[in-house]
Structures are given as structure tokens and as C-alpha cells.
Protein backbone atom coordinates (compact mmCIF):
# COMPACT_ATOMS: atom_id res chain seq x y z
CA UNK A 1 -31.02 -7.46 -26.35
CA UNK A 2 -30.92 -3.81 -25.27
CA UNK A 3 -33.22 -2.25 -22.74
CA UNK A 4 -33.20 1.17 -21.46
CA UNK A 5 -32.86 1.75 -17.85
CA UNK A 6 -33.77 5.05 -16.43
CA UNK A 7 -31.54 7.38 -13.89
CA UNK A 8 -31.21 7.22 -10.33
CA UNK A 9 -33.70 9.28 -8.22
CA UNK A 10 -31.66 9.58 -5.38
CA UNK A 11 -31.53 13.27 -3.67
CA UNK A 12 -28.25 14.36 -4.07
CA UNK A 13 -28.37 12.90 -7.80
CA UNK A 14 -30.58 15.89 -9.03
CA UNK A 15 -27.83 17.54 -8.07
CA UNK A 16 -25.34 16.54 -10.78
CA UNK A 17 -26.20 16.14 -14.37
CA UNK A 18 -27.31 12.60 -15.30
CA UNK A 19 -27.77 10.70 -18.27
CA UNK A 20 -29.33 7.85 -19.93
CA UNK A 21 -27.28 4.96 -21.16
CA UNK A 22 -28.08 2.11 -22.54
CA UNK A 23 -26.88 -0.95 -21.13
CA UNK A 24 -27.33 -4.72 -22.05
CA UNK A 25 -29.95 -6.16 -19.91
CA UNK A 26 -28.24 -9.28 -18.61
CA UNK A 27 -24.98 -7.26 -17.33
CA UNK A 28 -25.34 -7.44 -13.37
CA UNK A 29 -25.34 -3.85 -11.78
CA UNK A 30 -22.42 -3.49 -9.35
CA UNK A 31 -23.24 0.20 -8.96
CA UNK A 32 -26.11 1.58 -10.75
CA UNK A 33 -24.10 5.06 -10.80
CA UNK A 34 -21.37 3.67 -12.42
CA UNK A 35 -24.28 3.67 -15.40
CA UNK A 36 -25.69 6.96 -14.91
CA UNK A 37 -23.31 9.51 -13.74
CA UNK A 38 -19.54 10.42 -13.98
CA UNK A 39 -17.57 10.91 -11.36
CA UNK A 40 -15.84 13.70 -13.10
CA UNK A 41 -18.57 15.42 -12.01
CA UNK A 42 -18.21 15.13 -8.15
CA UNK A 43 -15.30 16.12 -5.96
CA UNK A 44 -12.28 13.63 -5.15
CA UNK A 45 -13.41 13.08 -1.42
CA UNK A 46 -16.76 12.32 -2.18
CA UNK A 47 -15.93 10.00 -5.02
CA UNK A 48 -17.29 6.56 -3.95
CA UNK A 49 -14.51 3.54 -3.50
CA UNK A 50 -13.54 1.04 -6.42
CA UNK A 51 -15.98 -1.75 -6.18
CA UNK A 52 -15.60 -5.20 -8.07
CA UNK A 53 -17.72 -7.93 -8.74
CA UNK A 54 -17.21 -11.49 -7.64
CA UNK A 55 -18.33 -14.78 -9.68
CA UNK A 56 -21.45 -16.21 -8.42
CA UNK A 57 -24.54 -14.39 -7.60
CA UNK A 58 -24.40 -10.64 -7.98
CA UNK A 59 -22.66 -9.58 -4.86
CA UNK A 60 -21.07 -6.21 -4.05
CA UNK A 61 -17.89 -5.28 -2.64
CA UNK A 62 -17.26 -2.27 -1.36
CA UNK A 63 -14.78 -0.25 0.68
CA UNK A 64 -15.74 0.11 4.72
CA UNK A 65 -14.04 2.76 6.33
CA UNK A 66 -14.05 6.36 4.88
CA UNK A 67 -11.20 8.40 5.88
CA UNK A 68 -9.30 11.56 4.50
CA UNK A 69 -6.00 10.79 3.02
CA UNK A 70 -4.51 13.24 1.20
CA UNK A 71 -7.69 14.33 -0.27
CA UNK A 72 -8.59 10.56 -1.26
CA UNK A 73 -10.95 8.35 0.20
CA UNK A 74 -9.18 5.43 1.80
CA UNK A 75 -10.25 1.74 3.88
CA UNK A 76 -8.69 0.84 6.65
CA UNK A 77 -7.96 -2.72 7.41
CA UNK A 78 -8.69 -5.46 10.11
CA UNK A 79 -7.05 -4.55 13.38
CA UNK A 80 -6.62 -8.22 13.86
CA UNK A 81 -3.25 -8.83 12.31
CA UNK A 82 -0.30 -11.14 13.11
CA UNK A 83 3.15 -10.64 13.53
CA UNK A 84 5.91 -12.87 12.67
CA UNK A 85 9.59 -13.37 13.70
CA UNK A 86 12.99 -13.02 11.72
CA UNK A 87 12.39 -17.28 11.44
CA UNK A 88 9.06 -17.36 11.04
CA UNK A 89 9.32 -14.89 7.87
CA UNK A 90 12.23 -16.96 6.73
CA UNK A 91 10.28 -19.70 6.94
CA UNK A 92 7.14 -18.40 4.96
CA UNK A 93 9.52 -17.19 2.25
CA UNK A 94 10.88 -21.09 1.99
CA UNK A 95 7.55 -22.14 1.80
CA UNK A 96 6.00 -20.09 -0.82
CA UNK A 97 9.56 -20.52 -2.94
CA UNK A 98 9.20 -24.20 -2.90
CA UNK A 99 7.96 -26.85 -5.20
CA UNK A 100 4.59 -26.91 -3.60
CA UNK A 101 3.91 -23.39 -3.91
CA UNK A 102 6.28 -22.13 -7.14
CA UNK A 103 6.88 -18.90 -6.40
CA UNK A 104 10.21 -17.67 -7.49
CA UNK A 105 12.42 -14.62 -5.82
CA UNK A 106 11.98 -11.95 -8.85
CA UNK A 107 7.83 -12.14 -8.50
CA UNK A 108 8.18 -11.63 -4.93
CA UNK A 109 9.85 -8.45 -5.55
CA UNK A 110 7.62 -7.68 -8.03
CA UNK A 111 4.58 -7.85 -5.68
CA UNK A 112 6.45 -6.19 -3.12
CA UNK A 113 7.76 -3.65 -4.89
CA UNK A 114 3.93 -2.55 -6.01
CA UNK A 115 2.76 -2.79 -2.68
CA UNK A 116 5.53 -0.41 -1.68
CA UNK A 117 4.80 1.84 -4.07
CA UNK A 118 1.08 1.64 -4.15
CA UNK A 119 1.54 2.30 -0.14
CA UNK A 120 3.56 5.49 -0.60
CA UNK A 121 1.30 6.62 -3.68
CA UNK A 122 -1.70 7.14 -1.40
CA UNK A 123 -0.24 8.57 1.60
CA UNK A 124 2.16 10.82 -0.60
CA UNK A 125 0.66 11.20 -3.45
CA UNK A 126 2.97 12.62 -6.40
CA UNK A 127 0.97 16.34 -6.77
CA UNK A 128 2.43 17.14 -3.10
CA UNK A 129 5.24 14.96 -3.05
CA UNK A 130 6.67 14.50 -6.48
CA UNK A 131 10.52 13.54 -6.00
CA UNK A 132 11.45 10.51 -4.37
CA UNK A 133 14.87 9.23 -3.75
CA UNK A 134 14.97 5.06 -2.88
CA UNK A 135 18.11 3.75 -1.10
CA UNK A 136 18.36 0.22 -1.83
CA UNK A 137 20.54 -2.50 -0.14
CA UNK A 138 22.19 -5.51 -2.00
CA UNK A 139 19.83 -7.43 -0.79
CA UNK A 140 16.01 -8.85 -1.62
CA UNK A 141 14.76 -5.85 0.42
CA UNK A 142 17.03 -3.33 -2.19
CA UNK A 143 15.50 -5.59 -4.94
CA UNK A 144 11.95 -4.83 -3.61
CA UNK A 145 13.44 -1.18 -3.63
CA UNK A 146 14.40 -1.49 -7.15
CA UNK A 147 11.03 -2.12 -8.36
CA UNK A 148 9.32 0.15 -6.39
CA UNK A 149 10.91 2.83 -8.17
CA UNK A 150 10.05 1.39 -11.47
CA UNK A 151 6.35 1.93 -10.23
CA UNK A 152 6.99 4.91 -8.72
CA UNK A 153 8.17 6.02 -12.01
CA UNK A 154 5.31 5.27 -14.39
CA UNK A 155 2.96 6.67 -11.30
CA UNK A 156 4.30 10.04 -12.14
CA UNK A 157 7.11 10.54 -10.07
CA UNK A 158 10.63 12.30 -10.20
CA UNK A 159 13.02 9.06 -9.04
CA UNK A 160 16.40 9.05 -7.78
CA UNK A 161 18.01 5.14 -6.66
CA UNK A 162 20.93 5.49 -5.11
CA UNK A 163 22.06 1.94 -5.08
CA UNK A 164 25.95 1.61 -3.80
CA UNK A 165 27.05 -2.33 -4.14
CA UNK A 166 25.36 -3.69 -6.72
CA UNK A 167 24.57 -7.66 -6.35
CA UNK A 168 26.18 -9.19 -10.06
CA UNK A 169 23.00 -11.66 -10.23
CA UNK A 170 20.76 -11.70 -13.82
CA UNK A 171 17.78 -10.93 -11.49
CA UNK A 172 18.95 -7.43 -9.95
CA UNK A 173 20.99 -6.78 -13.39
CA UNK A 174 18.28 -6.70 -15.24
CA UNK A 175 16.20 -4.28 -12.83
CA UNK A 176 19.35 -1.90 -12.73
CA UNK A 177 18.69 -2.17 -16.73
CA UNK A 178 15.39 -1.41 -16.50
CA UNK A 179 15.32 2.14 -14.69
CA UNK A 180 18.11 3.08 -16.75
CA UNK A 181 16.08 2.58 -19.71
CA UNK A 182 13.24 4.80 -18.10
CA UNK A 183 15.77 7.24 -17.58
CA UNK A 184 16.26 6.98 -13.83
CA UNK A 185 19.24 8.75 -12.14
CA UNK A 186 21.12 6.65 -9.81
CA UNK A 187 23.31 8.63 -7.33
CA UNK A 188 26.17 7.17 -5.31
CA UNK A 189 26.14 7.68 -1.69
CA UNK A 190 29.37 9.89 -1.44
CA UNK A 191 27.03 12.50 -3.49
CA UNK A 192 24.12 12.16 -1.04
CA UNK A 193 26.73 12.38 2.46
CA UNK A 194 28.43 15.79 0.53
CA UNK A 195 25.16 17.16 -0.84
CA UNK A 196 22.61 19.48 0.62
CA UNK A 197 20.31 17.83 3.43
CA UNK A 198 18.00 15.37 1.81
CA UNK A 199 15.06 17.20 2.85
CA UNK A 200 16.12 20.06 0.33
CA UNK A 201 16.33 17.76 -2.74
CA UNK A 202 13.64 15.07 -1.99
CA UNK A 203 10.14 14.90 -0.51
CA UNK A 204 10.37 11.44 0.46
CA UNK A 205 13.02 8.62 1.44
CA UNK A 206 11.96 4.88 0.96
CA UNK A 207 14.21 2.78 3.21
CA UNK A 208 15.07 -0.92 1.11
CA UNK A 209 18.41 -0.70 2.57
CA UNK A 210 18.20 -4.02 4.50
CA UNK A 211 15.18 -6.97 5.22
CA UNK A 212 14.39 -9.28 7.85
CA UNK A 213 17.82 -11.16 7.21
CA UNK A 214 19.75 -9.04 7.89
CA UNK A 215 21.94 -8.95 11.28
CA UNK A 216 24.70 -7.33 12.69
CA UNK A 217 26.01 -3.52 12.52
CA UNK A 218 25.61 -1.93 8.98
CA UNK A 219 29.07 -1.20 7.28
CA UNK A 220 30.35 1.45 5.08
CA UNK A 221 28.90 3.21 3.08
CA UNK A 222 25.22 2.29 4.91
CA UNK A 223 26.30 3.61 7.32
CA UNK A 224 26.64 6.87 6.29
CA UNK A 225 23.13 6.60 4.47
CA UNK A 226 21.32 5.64 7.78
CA UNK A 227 23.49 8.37 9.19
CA UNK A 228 21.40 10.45 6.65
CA UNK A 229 17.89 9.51 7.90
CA UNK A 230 18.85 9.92 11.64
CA UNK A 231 16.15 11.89 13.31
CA UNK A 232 19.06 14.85 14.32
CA UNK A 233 19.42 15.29 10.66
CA UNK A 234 16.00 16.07 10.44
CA UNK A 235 14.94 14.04 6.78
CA UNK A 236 11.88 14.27 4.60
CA UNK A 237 8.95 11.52 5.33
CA UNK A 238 10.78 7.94 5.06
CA UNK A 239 8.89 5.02 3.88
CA UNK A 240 10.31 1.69 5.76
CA UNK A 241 10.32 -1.03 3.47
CA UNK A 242 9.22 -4.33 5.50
CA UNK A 243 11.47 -3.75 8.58
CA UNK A 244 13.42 0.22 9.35
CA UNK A 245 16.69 -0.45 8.75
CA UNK A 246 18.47 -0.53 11.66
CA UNK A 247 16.49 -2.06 14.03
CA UNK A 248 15.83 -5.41 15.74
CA UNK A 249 13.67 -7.29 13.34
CA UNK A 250 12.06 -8.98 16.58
CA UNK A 251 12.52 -6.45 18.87
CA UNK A 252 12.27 -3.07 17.16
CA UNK A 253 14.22 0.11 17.46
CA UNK A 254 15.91 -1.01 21.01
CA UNK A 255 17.93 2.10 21.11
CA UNK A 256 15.00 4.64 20.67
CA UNK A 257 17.32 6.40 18.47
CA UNK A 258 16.93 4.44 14.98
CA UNK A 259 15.42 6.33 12.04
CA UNK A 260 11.35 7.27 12.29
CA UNK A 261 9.69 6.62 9.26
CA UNK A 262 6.36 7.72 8.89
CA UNK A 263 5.03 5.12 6.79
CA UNK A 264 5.70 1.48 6.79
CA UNK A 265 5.03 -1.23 4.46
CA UNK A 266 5.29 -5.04 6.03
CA UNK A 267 5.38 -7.72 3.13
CA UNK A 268 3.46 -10.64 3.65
CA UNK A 269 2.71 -10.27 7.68
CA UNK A 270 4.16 -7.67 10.18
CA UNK A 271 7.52 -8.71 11.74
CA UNK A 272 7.80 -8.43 15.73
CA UNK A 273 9.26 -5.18 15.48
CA UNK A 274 6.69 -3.83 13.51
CA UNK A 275 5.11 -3.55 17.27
CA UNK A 276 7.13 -0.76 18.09
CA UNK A 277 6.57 1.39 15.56
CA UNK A 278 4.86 4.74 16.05
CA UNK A 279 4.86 6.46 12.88
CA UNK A 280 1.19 7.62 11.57
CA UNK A 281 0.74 5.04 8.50
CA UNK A 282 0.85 1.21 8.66
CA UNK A 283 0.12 -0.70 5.57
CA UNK A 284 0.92 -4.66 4.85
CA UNK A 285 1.74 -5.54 1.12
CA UNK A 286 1.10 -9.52 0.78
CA UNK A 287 -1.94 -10.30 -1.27
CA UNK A 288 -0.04 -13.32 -2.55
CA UNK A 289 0.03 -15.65 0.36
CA UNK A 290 -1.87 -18.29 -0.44
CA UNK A 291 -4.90 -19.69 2.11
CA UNK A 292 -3.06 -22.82 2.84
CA UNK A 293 0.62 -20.79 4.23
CA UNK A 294 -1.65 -18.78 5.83
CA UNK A 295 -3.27 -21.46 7.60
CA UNK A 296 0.04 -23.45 8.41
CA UNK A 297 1.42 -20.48 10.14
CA UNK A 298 -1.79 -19.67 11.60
CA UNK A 299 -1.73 -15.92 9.94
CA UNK A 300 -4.50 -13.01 10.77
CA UNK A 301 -3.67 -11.01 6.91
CA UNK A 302 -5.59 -7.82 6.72
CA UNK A 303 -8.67 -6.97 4.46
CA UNK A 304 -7.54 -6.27 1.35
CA UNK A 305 -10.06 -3.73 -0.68
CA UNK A 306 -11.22 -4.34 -4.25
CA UNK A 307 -8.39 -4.76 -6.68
CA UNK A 308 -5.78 -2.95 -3.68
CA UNK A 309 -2.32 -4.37 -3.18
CA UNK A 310 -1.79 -3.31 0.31
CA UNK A 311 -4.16 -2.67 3.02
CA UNK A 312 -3.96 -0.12 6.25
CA UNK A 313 -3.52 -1.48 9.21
CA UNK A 314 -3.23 1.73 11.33
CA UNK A 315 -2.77 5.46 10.83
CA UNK A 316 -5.84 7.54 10.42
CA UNK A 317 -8.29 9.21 12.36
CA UNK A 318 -11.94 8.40 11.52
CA UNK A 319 -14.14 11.16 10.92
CA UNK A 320 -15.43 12.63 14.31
CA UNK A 321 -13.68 9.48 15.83
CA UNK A 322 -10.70 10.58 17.38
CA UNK A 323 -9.13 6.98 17.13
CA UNK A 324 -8.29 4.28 14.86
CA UNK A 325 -11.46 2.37 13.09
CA UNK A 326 -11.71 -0.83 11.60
CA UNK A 327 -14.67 -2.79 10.52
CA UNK A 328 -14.92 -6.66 10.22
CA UNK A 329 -17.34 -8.59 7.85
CA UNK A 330 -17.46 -11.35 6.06
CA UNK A 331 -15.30 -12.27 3.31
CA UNK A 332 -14.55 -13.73 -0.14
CA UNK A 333 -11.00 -14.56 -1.09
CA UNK A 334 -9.74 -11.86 1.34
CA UNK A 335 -11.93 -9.28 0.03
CA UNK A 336 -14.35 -7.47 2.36
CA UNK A 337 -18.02 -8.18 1.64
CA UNK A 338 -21.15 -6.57 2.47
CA UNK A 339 -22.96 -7.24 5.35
CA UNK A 340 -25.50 -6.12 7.44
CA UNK A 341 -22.72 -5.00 10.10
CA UNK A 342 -20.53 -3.36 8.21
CA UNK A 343 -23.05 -1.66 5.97
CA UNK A 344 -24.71 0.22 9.25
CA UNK A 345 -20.93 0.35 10.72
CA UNK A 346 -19.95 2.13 7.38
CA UNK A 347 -22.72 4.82 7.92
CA UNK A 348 -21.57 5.91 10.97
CA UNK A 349 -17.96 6.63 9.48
CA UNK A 350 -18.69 7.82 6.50
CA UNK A 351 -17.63 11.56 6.03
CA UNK A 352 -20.10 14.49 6.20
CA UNK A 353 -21.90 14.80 2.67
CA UNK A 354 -20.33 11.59 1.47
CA UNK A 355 -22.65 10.50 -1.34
CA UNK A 356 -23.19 6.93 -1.87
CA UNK A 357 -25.44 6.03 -4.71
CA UNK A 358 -24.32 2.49 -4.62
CA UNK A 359 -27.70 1.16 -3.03
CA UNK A 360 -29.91 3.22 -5.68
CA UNK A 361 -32.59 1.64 -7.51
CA UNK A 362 -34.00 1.82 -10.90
CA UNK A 363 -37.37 3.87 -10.50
């Protein structure tokens, strides 16, 4: 059964062309725009955020902080989050890669990997910062690296791995075969230490040279590619992949003279040294963890936003704000709901002119 539902009166509607559709009568509404009106038709910044729709009673989800990113409209996360040690995270990656739990070591690089890249994607998005060059360890962490770049890749960017001593596993062979199938250059590191300065040939770094497992000094030739991404040497943005290479993974950049990345991305929790880390964007990547690790290790995880893989935990200024904002509610399998709280919370931070048509009615 069809029935015909008319447009949305709201104000600012009449000020975009509408149309009638047609839509089956017993399909719940998540957004009665998404029926009437393309967003083709609106600016990017004053697109509304992805909703989705949850099982159960028509419920909407929606996304609760407005800021400016790049152009985009982004949500920020729970400031609420917990960080975990170099043992703790060891401990967590036991647990989730053990018979109760099933996960194996290639799908945690493949979720970390997409958060990674998902992360980078929105602060650096690839019409202002189109070539990327990822320096990947032998470890996991230059695994997670590895498949970052793949994403990176079929997001639209120009991607460069340099990837020096190659772990002779089926795992990482087989990612090594797949961005050479796509076409990806890999570079060695001698090339990178005698080229021109890496801010002349890329417009970002991402950092999977080593993880939370690593210890000790880095050797030859990481040395030289840390070297590289030294503040003196003045490189393009770095993206830190879990932990900066190079420093304390409980205790953070001890020196004060480690690299600076401006974005980090913390898979599954933020480690210790995560605390002392200035840069301007903060994501974590771990919408895997399931509610029962979580639990056991008595983990605060961030608010994770309709179908998002990685979720803000610091870095923008709110509109007008001049400081961080966050917004708690209730939730549904990690996912933000609306409430009462956040809904009048949400008002006050939306941007000037933001439209929101998502609480129209049918006239």
C-alpha cells in the first residue's frame, strides 16, 4: 500500500526546492527530509549528520555536537574516556584473540586500519590534502599501517608506504600484495633520508612505525625515519597511529622532544601516554570491543556516531565556545540516542543557520 505524504513546512524548507515522493506507508520515518529534499541542494556545513535507525520502536539517532572540520560537520565524543597501560592493552588484545571472544590478528588490523584512515579522512580530507606517505613498522602497528593505506587509497588518495623490513608472515604478505595490486608505490627509507624534506612531497605522515609493544631505542633504519618527523625538521601534519613512535607508551613523550603529531588515533582505549599529548585532534578507533571486555577492564569507550568507526575525543572548538564540548545521553549499543538533554544541549552548539529538519512533521 502506497500513500502520499506531503512536504515539510518548515521555514527554511521554502527555501530549497521540494518534492513529493511517494513512500510506502509502513516504512518508519528516521528523517522526514531524507523523503522530501536533497541534500545536494544545501551547502556541506549545513548538511545534517548521518542518522540510523535502531530495531525496536522508531527511535532516532542523531549526531550531538556540531563543529567545523574541514568544512564538514563533525560529533565530538564523551570526555569520559579511559586510559590503559602497555599491560593492560596487552591484556585486552589476549582477551579479545582468545577462544571466548574469536577474534583473530588480521581483523584487528582491519578495523584498525579503517579507523585510522576514517580518522585522517575527516580531519584531512583528500581535496586539501591529497598525498599521503605511511611509514609502517614490522610490527601489528605497521600492519594496521598497511591497511590504512589500502583505505586511504580507494578514499581518493595519492599513497606512498614506505615499509623497510618486511615481516615474511602470510598475513602481512598478502597486504604487501594487495597495494601492489592497487598500484601503490612503496619507497625505501634511504630514498626518503636523501630526498627533498617530506613536507615538499607529502601533505601528511601517518606514524605505524611501532605499537604499544614495543620497547627499547629504535634501530636503523627507524631511526633515520623518526629522525625525519623530528619537530627541527619541520614535517607535514603526522597522524600517530595508537601510540607516537618514540615515546613512553605509559608515560608519553618524556623527553619533550619526540615527534608532534597533530592527530592521533588510539585503538581500542587510549594508552597512558595518550595523556600527554597536545596535538589539536584526538580520535579512538575500537568499535569492536565487545560489552563484556569492556566491563572486565572496567573501560569508559567513547560515543561512537551512527555507522562511524572512530569517535573524537578532543580537538575542536565549539561554535562561540571557546573550549572543548561534549554531550552525554543515553545510549544503545554505544550509539548516542536522543534525549531530552542532549536535544536542548545540541541547540545551543549547533552552528549559526544550521538547518535541522529532522523534527519536521507531516502537515
Amino acid at each position: 500500500t502506497w500513500t502520499y505524504r506531503s512536504p515539510s513546512r518548515h521555514p527554511r524548507a521554502r527555501l530549497h526546492t521540494l518534492r513529493s515522493r511517494l513512500v510506502p506507508a509502513c516504512m518508519p520515518v528516521v528523517s522526514q527530509a531524507s523523503h522530501h529534499l536533497s541534500n545536494r541542494a544545501k551547502p556541506a556545513h549545513l548538511r545534517p549528520g548521518a542518522g540510523s535507525r535502531v530495531a525496536g520502536p522508531r527511535v532516532v539517532t542523531r549526531r550531538t555536537n556540531f563543529v567545523r572540520s574541514s568544512g564538514n560537520t563533525t560529533a565530538m565524543a564523551d570526555d569520559g574516556v579511559s586510559f590503559v597501560s602497555a599491560a593492560q592493552a596487552k591484556e585486552i588484545d589476549e582477551k579479545l584473540m582468545g577462544p571466548e571472544f574469536g577474534f583473530s590478528i588480521d581483523q584487528l588490523m582491519e578495523l584498525a586500519g579503517l579507523s585510522v584512515a576514517s580518522a585522517l579522512c575527516e580531519v584531512y580530507p583528500p581535496r586539501s590534502h591529497s598525498r599521503v606517505l605511511v611509514l609502517c613498522g614490522p610490527g601489528n602497528n605497521g600492519g594496521d599501517g598497511l591497511v590504512a593505506a589500502r583505505h586511504l587509497f580507494h578514499f581518493g588518495y595519492q599513497v606512498e608506504v614506505c615499509y623497510p623490513k618486511r615481516t615474511d608472515r602470510p598475513i602481512y604478505n598478502g597486504l604487501v600484495t594487495q597495494l601492489s595490486t592497487l598500484g601503490i608505490p612503496f619507497v625505501d627509507a634511504e630514498t626518503l633520508r636523501g630526498g627533498d624534506p617530506l613536507v615538499t612531497t607529502c601533505d601528511v605522515v601517518v606514524d605505524a612505525l611501532f605499537g604499544f609493544s614495543f620497547t627499547g631505542a629504535p634501530r636503523a633504519p627507524f631511526d633515520a625515519l623518526l629522525e625525519l618527523l623530528n619537530p627541527h625538521n619541520s614535517p607535514p601534519p603526522i597522524v600517530a597511529v595508537d601510540i607516537p613512535s618514540g615515546w613512553s607508551v605509559d608515560e608519553g613523550d618524556e623527553s619533550g622532544e619526540g615527534m608532534r603529531p597533530e592527530l592521533l588515533v588510539s585503538l581500542t582505549a587510549p594508552k597512558l601516554g595518550a595523556k600527554t599529548f597536545k596535538g589539536p585532534h584526538h580520535f579512538v578507533g575500537g568499535r569492536f570491543v565487545p560489552p563484556a571486555i569492556a566491563e572486565e577492564f572496567e573501560l569508559v569507550l567513547p560515543q561512537y556516531m551512527g555507522s562511524d568507526q572512530c569517535a573524537r575525543v578532543s580537538g575542536l572548538l565549539t561554535p562561540g565556545g571557546g573550549g572543548f564540548g561534549f554531550i552525554k545521553g543515553p545510549t544503545v549499543g554505544g550509539v548516542l540516542m536522543k534525549s531530552p538533554a542532549n536535544e536542548s544541549a545540541e541547540e545551543a552548539k549547533r552552528p549559526p543557520g544550521y538547518w535541522d529538519t529532522s523534527s519536521d512533521e507531516d502537515e
